[in-house]
C-alpha atoms as a PDB file:
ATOM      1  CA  UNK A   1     119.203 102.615  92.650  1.00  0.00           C
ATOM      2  CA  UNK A   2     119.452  98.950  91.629  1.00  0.00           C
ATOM      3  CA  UNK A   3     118.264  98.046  95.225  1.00  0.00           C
ATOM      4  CA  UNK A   4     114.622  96.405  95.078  1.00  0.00           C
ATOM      5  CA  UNK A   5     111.482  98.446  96.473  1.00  0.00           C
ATOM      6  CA  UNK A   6     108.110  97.595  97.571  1.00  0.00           C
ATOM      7  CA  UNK A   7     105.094  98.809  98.484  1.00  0.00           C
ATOM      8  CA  UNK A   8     103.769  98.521 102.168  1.00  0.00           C
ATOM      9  CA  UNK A   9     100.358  97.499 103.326  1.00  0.00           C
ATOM     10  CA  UNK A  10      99.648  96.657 107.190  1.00  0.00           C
ATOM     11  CA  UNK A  11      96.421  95.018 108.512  1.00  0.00           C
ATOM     12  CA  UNK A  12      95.257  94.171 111.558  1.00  0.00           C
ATOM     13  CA  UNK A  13      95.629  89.966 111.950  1.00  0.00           C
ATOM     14  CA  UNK A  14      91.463  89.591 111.463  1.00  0.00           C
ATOM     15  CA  UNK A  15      92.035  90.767 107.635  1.00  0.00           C
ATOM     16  CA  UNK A  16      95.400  89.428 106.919  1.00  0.00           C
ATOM     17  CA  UNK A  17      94.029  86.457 105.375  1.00  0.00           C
ATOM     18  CA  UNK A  18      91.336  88.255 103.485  1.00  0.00           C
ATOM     19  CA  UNK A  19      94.755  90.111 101.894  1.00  0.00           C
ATOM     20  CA  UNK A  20      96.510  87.287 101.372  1.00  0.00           C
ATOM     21  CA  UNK A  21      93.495  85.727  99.110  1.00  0.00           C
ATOM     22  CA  UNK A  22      93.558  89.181  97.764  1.00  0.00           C
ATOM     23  CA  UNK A  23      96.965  89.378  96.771  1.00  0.00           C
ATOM     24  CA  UNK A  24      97.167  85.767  95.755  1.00  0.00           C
ATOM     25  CA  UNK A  25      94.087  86.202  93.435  1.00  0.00           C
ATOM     26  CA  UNK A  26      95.066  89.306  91.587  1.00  0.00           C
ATOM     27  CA  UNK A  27      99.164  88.559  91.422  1.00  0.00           C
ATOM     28  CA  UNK A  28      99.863  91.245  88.343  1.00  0.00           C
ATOM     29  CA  UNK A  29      98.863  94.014  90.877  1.00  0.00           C
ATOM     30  CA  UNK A  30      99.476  92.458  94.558  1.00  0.00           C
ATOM     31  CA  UNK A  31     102.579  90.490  93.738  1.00  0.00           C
ATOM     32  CA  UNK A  32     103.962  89.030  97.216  1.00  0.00           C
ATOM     33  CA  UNK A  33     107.598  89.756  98.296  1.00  0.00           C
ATOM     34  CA  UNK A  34     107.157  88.771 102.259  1.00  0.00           C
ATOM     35  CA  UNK A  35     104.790  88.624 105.024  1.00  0.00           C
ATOM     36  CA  UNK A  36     105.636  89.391 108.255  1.00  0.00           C
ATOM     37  CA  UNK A  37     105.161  87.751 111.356  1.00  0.00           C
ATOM     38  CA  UNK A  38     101.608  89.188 113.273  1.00  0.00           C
ATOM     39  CA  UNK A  39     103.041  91.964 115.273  1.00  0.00           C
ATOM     40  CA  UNK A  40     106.397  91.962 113.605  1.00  0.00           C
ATOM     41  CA  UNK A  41     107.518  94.866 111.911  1.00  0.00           C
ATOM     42  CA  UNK A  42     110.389  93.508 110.616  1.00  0.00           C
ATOM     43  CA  UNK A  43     111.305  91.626 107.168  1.00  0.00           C
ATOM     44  CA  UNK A  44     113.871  89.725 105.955  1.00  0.00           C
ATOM     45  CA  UNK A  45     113.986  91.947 102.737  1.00  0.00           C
ATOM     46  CA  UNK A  46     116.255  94.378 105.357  1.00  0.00           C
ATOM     47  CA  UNK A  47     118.142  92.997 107.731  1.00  0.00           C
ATOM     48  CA  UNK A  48     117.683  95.391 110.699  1.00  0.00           C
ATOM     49  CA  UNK A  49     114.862  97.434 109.190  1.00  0.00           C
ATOM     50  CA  UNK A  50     111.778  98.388 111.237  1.00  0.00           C
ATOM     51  CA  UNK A  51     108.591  98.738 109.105  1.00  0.00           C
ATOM     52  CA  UNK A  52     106.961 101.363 111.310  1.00  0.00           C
ATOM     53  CA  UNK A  53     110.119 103.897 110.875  1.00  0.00           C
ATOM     54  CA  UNK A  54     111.746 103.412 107.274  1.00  0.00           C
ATOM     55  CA  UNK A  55     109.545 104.642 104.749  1.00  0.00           C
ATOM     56  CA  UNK A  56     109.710 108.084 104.366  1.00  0.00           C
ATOM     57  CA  UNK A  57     106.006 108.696 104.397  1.00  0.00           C
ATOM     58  CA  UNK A  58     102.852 106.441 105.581  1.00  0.00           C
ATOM     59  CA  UNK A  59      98.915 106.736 105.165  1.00  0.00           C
ATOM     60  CA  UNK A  60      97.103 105.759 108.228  1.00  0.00           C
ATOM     61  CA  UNK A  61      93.409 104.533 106.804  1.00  0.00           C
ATOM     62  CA  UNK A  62      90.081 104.227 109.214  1.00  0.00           C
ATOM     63  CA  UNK A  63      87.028 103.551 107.974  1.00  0.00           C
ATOM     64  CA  UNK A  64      88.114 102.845 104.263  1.00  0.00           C
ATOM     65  CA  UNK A  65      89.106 106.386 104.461  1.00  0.00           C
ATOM     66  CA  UNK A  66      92.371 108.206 104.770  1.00  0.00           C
ATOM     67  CA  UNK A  67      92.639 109.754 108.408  1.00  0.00           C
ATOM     68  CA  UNK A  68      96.525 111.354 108.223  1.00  0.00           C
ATOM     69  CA  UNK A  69      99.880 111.146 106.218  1.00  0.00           C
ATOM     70  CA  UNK A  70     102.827 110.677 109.023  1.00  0.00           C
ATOM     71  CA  UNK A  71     106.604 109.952 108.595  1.00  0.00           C
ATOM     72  CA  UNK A  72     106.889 107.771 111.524  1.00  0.00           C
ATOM     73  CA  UNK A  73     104.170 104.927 111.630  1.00  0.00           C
ATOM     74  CA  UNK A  74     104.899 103.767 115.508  1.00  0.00           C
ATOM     75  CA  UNK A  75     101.925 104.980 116.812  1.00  0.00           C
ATOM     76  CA  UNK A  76      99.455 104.282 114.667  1.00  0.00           C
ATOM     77  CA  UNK A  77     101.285 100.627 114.446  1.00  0.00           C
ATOM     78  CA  UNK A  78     100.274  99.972 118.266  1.00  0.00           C
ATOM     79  CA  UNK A  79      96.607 100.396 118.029  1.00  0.00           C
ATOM     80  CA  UNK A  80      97.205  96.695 117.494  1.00  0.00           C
ATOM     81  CA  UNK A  81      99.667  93.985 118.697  1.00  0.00           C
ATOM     82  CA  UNK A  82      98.713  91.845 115.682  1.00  0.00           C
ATOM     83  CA  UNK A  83      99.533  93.463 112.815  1.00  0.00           C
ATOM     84  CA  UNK A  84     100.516  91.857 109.626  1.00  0.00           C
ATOM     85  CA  UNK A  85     103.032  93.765 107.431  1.00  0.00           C
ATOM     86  CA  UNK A  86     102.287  92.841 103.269  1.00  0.00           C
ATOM     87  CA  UNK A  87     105.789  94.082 101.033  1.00  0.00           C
ATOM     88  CA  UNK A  88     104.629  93.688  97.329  1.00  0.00           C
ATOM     89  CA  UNK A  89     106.609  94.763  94.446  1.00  0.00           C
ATOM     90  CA  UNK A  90     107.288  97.804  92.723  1.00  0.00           C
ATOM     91  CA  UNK A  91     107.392  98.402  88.648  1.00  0.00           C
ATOM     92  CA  UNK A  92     110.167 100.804  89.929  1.00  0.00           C
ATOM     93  CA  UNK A  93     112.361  97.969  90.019  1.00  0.00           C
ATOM     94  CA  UNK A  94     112.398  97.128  85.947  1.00  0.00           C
ATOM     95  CA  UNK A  95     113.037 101.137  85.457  1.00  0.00           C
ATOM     96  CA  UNK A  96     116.688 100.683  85.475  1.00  0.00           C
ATOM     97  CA  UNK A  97     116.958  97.304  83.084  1.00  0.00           C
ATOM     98  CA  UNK A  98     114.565 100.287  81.165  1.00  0.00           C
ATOM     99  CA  UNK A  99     117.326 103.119  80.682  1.00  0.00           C
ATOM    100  CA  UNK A 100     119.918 100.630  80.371  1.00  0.00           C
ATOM    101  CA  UNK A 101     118.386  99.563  76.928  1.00  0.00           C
ATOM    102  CA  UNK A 102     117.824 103.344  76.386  1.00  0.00           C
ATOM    103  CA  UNK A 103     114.273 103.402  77.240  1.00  0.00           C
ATOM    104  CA  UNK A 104     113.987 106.700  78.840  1.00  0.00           C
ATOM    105  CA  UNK A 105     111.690 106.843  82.012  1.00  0.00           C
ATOM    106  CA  UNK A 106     109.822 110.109  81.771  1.00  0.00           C
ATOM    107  CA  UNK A 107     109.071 110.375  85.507  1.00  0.00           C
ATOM    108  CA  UNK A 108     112.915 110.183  86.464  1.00  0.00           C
ATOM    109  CA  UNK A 109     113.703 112.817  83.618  1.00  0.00           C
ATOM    110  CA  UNK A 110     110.794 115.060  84.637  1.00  0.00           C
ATOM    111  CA  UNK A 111     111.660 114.507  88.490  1.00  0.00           C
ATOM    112  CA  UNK A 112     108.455 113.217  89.721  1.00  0.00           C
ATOM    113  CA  UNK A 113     106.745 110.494  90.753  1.00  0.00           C
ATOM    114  CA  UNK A 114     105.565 107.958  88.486  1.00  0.00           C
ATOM    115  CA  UNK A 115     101.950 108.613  87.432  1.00  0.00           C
ATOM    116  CA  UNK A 116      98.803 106.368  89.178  1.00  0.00           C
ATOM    117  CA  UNK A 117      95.372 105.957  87.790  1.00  0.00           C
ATOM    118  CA  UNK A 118      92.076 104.201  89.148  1.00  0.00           C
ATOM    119  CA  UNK A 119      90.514 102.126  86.351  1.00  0.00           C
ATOM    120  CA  UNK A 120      87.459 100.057  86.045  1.00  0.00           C
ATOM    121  CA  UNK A 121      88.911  96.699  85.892  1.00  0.00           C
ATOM    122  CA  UNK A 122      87.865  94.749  89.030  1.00  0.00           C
ATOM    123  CA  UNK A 123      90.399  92.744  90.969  1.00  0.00           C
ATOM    124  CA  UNK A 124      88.913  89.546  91.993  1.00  0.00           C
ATOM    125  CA  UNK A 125      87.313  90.011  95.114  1.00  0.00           C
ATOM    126  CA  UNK A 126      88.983  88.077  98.355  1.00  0.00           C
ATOM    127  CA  UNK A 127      86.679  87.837 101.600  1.00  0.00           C
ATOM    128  CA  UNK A 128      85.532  91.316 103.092  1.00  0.00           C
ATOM    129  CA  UNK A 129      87.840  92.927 100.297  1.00  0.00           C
ATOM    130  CA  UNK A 130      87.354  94.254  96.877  1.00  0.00           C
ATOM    131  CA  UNK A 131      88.485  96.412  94.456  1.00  0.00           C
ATOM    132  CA  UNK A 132      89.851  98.175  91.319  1.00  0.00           C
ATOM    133  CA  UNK A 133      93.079  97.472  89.601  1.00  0.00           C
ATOM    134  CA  UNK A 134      95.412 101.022  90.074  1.00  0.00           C
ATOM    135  CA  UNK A 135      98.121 101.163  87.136  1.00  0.00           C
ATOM    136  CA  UNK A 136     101.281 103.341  86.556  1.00  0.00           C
ATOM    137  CA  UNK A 137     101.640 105.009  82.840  1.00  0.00           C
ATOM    138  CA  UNK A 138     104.771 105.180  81.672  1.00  0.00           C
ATOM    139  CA  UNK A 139     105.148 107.198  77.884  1.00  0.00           C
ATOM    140  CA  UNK A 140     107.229 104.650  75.726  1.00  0.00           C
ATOM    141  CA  UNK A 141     108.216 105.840  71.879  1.00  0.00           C
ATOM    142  CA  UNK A 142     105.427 103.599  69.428  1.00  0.00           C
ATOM    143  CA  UNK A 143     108.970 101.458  67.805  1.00  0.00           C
ATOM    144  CA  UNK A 144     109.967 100.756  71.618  1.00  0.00           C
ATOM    145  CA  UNK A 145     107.152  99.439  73.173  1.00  0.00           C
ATOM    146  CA  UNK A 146     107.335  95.966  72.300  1.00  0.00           C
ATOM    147  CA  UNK A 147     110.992  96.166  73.678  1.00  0.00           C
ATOM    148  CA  UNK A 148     109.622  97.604  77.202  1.00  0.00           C
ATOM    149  CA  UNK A 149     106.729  95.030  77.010  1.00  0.00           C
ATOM    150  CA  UNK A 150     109.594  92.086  77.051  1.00  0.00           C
ATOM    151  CA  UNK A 151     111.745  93.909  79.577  1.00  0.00           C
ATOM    152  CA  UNK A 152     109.383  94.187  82.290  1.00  0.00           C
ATOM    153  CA  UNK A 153     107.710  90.490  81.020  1.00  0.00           C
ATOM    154  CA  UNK A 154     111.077  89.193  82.660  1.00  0.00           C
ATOM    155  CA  UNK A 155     110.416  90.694  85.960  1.00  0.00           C
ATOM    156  CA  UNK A 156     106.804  88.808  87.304  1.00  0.00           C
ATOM    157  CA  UNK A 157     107.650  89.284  90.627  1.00  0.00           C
ATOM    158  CA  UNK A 158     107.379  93.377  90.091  1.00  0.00           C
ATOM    159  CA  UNK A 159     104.120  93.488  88.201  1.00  0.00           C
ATOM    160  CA  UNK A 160     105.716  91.813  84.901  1.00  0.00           C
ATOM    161  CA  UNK A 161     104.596  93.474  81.528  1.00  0.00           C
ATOM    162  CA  UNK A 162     102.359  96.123  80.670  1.00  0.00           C
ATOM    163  CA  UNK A 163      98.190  95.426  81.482  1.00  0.00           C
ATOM    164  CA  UNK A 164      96.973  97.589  78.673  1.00  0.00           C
ATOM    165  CA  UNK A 165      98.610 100.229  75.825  1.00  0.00           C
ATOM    166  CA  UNK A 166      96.959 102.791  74.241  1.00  0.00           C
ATOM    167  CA  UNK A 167      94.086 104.231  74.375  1.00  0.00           C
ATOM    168  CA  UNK A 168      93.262 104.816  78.021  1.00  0.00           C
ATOM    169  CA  UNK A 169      89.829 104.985  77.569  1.00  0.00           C
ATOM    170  CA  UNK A 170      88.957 101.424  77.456  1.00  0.00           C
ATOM    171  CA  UNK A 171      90.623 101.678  81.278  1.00  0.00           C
ATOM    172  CA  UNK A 172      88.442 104.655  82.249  1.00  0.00           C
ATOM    173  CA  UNK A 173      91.249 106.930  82.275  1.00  0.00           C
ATOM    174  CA  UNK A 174      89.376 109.930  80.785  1.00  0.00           C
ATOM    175  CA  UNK A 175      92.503 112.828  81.611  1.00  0.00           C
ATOM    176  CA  UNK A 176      95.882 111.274  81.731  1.00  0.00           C
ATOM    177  CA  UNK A 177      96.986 114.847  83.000  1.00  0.00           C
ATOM    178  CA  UNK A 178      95.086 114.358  85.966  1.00  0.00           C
ATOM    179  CA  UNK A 179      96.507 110.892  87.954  1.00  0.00           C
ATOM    180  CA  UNK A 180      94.967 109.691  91.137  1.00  0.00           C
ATOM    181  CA  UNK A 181      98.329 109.024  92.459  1.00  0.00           C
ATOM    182  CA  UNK A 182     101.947 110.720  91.802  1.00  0.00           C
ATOM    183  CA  UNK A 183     102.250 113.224  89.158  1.00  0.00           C
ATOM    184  CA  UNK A 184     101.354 114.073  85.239  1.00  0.00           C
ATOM    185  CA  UNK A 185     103.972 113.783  82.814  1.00  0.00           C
ATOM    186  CA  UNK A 186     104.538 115.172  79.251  1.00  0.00           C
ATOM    187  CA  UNK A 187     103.393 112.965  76.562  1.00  0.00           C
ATOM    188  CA  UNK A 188     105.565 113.581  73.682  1.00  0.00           C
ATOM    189  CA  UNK A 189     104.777 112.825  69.702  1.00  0.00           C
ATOM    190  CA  UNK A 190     105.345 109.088  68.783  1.00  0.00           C
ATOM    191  CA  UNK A 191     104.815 108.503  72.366  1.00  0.00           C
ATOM    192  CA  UNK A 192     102.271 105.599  73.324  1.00  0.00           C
ATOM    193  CA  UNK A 193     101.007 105.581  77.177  1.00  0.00           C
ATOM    194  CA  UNK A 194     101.659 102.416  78.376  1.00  0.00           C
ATOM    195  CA  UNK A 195      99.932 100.935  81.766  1.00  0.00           C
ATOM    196  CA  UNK A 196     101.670  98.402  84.353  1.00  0.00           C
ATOM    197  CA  UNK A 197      99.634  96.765  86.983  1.00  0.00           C
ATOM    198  CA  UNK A 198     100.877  98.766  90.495  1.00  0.00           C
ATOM    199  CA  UNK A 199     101.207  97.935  93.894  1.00  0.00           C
ATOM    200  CA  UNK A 200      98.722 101.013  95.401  1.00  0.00           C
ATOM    201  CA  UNK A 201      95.938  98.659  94.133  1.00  0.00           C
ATOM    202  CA  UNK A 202      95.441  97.727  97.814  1.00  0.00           C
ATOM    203  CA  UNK A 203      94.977 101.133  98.467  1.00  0.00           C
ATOM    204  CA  UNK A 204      92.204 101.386  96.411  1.00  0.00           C
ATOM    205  CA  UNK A 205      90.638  98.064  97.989  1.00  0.00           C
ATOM    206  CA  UNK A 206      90.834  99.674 102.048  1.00  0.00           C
ATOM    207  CA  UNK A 207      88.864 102.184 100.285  1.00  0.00           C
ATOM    208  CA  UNK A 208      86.566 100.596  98.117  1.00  0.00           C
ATOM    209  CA  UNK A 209      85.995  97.772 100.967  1.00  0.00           C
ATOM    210  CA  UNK A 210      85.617  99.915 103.934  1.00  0.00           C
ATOM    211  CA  UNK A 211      88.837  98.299 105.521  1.00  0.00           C
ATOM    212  CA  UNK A 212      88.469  99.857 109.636  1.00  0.00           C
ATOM    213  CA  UNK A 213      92.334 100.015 109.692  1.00  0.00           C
ATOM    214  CA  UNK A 214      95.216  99.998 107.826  1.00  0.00           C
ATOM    215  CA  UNK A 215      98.630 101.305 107.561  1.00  0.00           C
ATOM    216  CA  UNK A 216     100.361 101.997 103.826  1.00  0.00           C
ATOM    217  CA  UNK A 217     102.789 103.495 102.070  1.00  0.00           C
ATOM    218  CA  UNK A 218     102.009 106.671 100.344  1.00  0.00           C
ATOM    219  CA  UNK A 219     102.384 106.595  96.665  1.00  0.00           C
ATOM    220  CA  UNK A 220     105.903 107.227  95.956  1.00  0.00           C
ATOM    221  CA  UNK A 221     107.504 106.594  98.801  1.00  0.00           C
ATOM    222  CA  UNK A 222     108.909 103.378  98.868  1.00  0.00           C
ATOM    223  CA  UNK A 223     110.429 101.217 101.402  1.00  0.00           C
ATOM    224  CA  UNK A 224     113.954 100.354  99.810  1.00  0.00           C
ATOM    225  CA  UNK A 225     114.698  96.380 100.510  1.00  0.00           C
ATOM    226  CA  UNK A 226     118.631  94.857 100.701  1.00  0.00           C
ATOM    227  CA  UNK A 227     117.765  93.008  97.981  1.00  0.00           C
ATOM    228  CA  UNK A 228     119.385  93.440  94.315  1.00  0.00           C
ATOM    229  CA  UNK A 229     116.574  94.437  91.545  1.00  0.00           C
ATOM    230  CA  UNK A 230     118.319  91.451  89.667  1.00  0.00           C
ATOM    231  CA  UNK A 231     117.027  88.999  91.600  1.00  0.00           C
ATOM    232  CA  UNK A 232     113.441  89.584  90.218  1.00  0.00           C
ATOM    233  CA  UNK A 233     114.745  89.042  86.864  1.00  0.00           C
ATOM    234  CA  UNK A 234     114.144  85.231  84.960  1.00  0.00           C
END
């Protein structure tokens, strides 16, 4: 905890520019902490790290589809010599400013992961790649929202403040009991759902664009950075 985390996308060097238009075009959900090198797997987020080893669990994609879940990403990582690592930011990072102002975070009480949903807002296409924004739903008491809202706000870097609140309809969230990613939580009287912009979002363009390879976190797992959550803050 208190240790900044990010979310992991590698791409061959042919799409790493179509990723970086991506990411640079649709900031709230592909927000930018470091690029590595083209066939680097290392960051300066971690001094010593190795990209391919120190997330707990990866998703190998071919095709736009996903092909295998692994815990150690070296061999999938030298199908190519040229890939380019992506680290973009994680709303876990704000979670902790969160309970300090006694905002509780249901996901950490429940034990779980945080709770991912597809939704019909486009992400402005990039190149070869395109997409739908994912978001994370966090339940926030109806007198504390605006509080959370201004919390997060101070933390662009990590996805910033909330996308949407309410009614998760007008997202095309039809069952918030049923996430794409991570896990349900309880919703509790008095309790609003509120949605953050979240870093699987490129996830959602390998599949929606057909991407032939690519190498990503799996919801959840995280890889954990050197760097201080409070440096995010402004």
């Amino acid at each position: 905890p208190g240790m900044t985390q990010a979310n992991l996308i590698a791409l061959p060097r042919d799409w790493a520019y179509d990723f970086l238009l991506y990411a640079q075009r649709n900031p709230k959900a592909c927000p930018i902490l470091d690029v590595s090198d083209a066939g680097s797997p290392t960051t300066f987020l971690a001094e010593g790290a190795d990209l391919r080893t120190d997330i707990p669990m990866y998703r190998i994609w071919r095709d736009g589809k996903l092909a295998e879940e692994v815990s150690d990403a070296t061999q999938a990582w030298a199908e190519h010599d040229d890939m380019v690592a992506f680290l973009i930011g994680c709303s876990f990072t704000f979670e902790t400013p969160l309970q300090e102002a006694g905002i509780e975070v249901r996901h950490i009480t429940d034990g779980c992961n945080v709770p991912m949903y597809r939704t019909n807002r486009a992400c402005r296409p990039a190149g070869r790649l395109h997409g739908e924004m994912v978001v994370s739903m966090r339940p926030i008491p109806a007198d504390r929202v605006a509080e959370a809202s201004a919390i997060s706000g101070r933390y662009p870097s990590v996805h910033g403040a909330p996308v949407h609140i309410g009614e998760p309809g007008r997202l095309g969230i039809n069952d918030l009991g049923r996430p794409d990613f991570g896990d349900a939580v309880s919703i509790k009287p008095g309790e609003v759902p509120v949605f953050w912009a979240c870093g699987v979002t490129p996830q959602a363009a390998v599949m929606a664009s057909g991407v032939p390879f690519a190498i990503t976190h799996s919801p959840g797992y995280m890889f954990i950075t050197d760097v201080p959550d409070s440096t995010y803050h402004v």
